[in-house]
Structure formats: structure tokens, C-alpha cells
C-alpha atoms as a PDB file:
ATOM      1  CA  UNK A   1     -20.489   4.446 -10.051  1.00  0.00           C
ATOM      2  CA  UNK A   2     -17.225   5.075  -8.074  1.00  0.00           C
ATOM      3  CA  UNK A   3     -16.761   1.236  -7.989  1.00  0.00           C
ATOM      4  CA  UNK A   4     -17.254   0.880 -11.403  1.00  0.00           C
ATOM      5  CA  UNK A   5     -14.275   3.076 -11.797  1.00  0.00           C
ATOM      6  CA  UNK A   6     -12.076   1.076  -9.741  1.00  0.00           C
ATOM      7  CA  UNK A   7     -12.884  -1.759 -11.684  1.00  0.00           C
ATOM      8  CA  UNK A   8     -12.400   0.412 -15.056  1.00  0.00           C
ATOM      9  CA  UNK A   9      -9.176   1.420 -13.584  1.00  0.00           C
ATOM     10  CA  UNK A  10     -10.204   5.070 -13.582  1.00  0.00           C
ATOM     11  CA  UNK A  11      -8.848   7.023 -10.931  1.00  0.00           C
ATOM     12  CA  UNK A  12      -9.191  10.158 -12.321  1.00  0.00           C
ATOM     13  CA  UNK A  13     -12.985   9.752 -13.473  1.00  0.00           C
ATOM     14  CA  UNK A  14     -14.044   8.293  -9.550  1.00  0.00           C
ATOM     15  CA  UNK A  15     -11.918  11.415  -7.791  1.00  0.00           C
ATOM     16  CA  UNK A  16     -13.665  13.645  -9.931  1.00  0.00           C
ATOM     17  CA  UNK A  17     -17.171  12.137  -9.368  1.00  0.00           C
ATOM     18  CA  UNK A  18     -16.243  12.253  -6.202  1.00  0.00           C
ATOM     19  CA  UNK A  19     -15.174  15.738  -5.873  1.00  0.00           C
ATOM     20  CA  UNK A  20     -18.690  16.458  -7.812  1.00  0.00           C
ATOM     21  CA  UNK A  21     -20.366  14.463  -4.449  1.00  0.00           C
ATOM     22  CA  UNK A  22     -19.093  16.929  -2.617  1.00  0.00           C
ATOM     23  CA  UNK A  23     -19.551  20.202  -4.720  1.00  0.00           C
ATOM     24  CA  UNK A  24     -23.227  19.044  -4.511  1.00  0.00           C
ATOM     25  CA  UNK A  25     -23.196  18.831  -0.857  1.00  0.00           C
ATOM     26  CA  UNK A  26     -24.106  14.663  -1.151  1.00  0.00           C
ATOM     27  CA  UNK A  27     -23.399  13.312   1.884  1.00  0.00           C
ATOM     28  CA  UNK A  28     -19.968  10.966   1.468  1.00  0.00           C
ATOM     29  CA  UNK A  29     -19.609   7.968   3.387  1.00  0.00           C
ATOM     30  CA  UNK A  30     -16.939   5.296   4.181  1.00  0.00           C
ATOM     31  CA  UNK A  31     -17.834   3.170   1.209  1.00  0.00           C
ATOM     32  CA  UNK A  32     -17.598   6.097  -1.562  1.00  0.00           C
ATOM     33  CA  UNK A  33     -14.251   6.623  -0.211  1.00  0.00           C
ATOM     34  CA  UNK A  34     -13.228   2.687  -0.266  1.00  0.00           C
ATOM     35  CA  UNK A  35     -14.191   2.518  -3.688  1.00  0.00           C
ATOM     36  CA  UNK A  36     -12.277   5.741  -4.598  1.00  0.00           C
ATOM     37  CA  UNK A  37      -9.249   4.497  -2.465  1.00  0.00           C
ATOM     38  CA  UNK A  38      -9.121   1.204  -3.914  1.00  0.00           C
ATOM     39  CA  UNK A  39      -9.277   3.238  -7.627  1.00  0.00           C
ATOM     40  CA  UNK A  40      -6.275   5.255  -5.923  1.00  0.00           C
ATOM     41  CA  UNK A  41      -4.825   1.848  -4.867  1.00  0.00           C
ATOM     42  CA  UNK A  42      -5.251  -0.296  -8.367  1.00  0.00           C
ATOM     43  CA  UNK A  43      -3.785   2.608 -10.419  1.00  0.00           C
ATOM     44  CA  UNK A  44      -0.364   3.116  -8.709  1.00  0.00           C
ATOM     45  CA  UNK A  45      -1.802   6.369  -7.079  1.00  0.00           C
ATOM     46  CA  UNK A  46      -0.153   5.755  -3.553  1.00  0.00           C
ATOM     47  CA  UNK A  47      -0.450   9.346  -2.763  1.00  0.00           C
ATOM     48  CA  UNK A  48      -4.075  10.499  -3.896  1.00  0.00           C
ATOM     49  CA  UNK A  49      -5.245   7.178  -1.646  1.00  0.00           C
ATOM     50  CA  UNK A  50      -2.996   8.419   1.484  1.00  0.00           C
ATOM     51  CA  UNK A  51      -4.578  12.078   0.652  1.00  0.00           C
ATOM     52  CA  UNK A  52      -8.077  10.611   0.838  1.00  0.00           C
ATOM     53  CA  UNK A  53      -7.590   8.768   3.905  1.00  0.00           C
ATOM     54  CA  UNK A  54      -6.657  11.649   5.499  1.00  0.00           C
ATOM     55  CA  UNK A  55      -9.614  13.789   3.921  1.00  0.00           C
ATOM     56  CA  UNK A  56     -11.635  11.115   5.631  1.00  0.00           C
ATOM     57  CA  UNK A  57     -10.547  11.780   9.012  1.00  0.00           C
ATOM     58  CA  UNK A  58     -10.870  15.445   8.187  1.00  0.00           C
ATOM     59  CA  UNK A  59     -14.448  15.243   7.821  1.00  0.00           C
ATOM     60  CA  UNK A  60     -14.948  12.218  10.818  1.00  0.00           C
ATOM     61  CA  UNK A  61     -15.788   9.629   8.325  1.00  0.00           C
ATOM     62  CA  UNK A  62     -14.110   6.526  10.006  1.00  0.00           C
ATOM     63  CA  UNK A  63     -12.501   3.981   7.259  1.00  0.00           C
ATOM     64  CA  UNK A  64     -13.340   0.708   7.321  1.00  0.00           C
ATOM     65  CA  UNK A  65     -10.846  -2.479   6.752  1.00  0.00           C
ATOM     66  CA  UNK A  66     -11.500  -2.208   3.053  1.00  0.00           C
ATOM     67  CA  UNK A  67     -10.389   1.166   3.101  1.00  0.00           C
ATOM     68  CA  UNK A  68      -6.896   0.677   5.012  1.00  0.00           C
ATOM     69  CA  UNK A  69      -6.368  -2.430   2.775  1.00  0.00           C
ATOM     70  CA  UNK A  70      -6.527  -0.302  -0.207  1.00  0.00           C
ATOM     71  CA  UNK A  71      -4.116   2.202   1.679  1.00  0.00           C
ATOM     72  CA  UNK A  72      -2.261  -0.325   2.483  1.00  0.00           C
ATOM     73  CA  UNK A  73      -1.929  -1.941  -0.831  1.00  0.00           C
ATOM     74  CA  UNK A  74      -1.351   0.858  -2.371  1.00  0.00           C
ATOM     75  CA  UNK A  75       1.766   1.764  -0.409  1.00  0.00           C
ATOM     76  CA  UNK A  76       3.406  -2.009  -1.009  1.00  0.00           C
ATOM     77  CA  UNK A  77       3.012  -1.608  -4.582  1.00  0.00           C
ATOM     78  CA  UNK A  78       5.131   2.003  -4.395  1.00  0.00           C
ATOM     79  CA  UNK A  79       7.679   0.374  -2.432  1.00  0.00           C
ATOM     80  CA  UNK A  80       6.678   2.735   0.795  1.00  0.00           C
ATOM     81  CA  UNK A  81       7.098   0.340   3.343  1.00  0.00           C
ATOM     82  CA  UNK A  82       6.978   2.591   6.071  1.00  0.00           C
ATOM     83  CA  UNK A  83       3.929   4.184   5.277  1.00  0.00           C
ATOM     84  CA  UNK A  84       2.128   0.559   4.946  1.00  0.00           C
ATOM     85  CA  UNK A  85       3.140  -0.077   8.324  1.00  0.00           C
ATOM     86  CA  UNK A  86       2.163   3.409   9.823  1.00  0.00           C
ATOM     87  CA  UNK A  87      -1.220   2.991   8.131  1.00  0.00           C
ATOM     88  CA  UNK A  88      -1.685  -0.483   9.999  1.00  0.00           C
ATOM     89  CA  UNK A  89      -0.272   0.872  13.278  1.00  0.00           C
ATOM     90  CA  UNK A  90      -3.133   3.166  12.576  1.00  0.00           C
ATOM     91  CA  UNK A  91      -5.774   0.426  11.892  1.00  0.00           C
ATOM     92  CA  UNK A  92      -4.753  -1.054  15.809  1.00  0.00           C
ATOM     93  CA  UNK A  93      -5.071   2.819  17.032  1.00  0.00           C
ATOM     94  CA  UNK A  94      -8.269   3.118  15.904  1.00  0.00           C
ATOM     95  CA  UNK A  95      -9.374  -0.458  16.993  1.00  0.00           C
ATOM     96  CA  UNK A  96      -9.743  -1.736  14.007  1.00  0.00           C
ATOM     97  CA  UNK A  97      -8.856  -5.165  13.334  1.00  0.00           C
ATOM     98  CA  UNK A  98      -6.757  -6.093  10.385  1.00  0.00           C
ATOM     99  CA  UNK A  99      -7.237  -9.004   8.403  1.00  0.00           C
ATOM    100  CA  UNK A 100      -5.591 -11.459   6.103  1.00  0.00           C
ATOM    101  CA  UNK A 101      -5.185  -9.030   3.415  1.00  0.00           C
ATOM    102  CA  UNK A 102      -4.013  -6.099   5.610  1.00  0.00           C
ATOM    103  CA  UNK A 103      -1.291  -8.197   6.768  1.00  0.00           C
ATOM    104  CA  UNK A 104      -0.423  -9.757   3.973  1.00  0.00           C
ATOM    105  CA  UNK A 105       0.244  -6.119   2.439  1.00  0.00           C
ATOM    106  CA  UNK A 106       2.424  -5.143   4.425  1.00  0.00           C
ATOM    107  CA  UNK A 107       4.623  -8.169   4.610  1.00  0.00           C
ATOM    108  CA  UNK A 108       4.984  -7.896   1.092  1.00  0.00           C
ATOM    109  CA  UNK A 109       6.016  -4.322   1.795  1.00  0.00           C
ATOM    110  CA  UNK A 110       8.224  -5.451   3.742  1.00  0.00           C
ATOM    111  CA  UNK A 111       9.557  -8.411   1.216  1.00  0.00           C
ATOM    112  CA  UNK A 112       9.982  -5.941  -1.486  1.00  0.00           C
ATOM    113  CA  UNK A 113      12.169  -3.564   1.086  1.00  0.00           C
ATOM    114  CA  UNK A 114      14.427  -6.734   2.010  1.00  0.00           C
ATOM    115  CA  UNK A 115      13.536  -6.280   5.811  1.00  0.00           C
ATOM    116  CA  UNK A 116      13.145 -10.048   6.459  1.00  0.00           C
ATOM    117  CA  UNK A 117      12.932  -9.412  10.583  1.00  0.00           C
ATOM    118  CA  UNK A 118       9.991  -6.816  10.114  1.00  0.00           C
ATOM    119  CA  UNK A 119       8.564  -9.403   7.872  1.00  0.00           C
ATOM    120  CA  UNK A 120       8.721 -12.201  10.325  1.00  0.00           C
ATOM    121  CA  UNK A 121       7.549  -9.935  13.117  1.00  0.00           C
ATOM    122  CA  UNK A 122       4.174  -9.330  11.038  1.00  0.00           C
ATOM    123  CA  UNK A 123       3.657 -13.432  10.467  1.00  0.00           C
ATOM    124  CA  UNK A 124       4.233 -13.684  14.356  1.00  0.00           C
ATOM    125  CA  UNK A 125       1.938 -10.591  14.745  1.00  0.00           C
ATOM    126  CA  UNK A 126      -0.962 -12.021  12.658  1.00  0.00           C
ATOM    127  CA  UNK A 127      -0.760 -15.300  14.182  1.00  0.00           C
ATOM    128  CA  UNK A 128      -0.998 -13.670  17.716  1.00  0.00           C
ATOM    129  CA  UNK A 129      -3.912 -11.793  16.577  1.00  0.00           C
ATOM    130  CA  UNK A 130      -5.358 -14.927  15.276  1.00  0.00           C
ATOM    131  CA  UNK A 131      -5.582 -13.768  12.142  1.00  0.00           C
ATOM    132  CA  UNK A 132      -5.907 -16.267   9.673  1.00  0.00           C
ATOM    133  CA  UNK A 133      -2.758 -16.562   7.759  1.00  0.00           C
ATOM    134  CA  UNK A 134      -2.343 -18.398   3.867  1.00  0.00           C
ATOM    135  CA  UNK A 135       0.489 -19.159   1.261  1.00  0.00           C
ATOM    136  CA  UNK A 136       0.722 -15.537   0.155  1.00  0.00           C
ATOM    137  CA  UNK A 137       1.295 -14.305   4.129  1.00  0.00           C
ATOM    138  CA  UNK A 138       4.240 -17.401   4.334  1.00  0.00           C
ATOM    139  CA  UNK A 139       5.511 -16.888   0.595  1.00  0.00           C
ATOM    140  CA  UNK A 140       6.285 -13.237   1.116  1.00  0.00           C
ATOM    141  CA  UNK A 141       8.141 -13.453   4.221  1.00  0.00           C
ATOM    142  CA  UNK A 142       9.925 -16.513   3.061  1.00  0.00           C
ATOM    143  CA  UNK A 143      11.351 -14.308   0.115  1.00  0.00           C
ATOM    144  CA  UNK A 144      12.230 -11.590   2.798  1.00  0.00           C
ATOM    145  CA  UNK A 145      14.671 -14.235   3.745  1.00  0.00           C
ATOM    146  CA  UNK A 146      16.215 -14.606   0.746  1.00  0.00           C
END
């Protein structure tokens, strides 16, 4: 139902069904919260995704890649370019691996900030990761060039 939110673009509907989850003491997991993150995320609500990040790691429910590429996406599209790449510093901490989409938020972060080196050092990063890189990764730090 949370998904169906996300897809409704109703962020307010899945954090209150989620915040009824938990008032009935139903057992959340890391793919409720992805679907209410990426809600969060499609909506322009940077900070109620960071905030349920965090809840997560409050209650030792570890995200998954979805989750930080909502997070992540979610920061890009507010211009927080920092947090982005604090929140895939965080992925690597945690040992998870980010993908093409992880990466390819936050060099559009970074794009959209102007910082053309911090771009380039994320294309350089994904490709010594071996992660899979496509015209969106090379398109956004081209235009951090510019």
C-alpha cells in the first residue's frame, strides 16, 4: 500500500500508514521504509526521507540500495550536495555497494552545485568500483564542466 503511494505521489498518506504500522506494533522492515523513502524522495521531501533513514538505524533496520538511492535522490533534487555524498560515504561504511543509480545521483548533485572536480572524482570512483556507468553518469559530469 506504501508503494502505491509513492507511485500516487502521496507522501503524506504512506508516512501516515506508516506511522499507523507502528502504532499497531506491525513489525516494519527495510522495504516499508524504501517505499516510504522513495514517496519522501519523488515528492521533494528531502528531509522526511533523511529523517526516516535515520529512524531506520534507530530501530536496527539496515537500508538496502533502494533505500539510499531514494536518499540519495532526494538530496540531488534539493540541491544538498553534501548530504548526497555523506549518505553514499555511508552506503561504503556500511558495506554496501552502490550502483549505477546511486552514483549517478550524486554526480548530478554535484552538476547542479557546479563542483565539476567532485563530479569527475565520482565517474573515476564508479569506474574503479566497476560499477557500470551510462550516458546519464557521463552527461552530468560533462555539464559539471561547463
Amino acid at each position: 500500500v506504501i508503494s502505491a503511494c509513492e507511485k500516487g505521489l502521496q507522501w503524506s498518506a504512506a508516512l501516515e500508514l506508516l506511522t499507523g504500522m507502528q502504532d499497531q506494533h506491525v513489525q516494519l522492515d527495510a522495504i516499508t521504509y524504501s517505499a516510504a523513502v522513495s514517496a519522501c524522495e519523488k515528492c521533494c521531501q528531502w528531509q522526511r526521507a533523511l529523517s526516516l533513514l535515520s529512524d531506520m538505524r534507530v530501530e536496527a533496520i539496515s537500508p538496502h540500495v533502494i533505500t539510499y538511492n531514494a536518499g540519495v535522490s532526494a538530496c540531488e533534487h534539493a540541491g544538498r550536495w553534501q548530504l548526497a555524498l555523506s549518505l553514499l560515504h555511508g552506503m561504503q561504511v556500511q558495506e554496501l555497494l552502490p550502483n549505477t543509480i546511486t552514483y549517478n545521483a550524486a554526480i548530478s548533485a554535484c552538476e547542479k552545485a557546479g563542483l565539476w572536480q567532485q563530479a569527475l572524482g565520482l565517474l573515476g570512483a564508479m569506474h574503479a568500483a566497476a560499477v557500470e556507468s551510462d550516458v546519464v553518469s557521463y552527461s552530468a559530469a560533462i555539464s559539471a564542466c561547463e
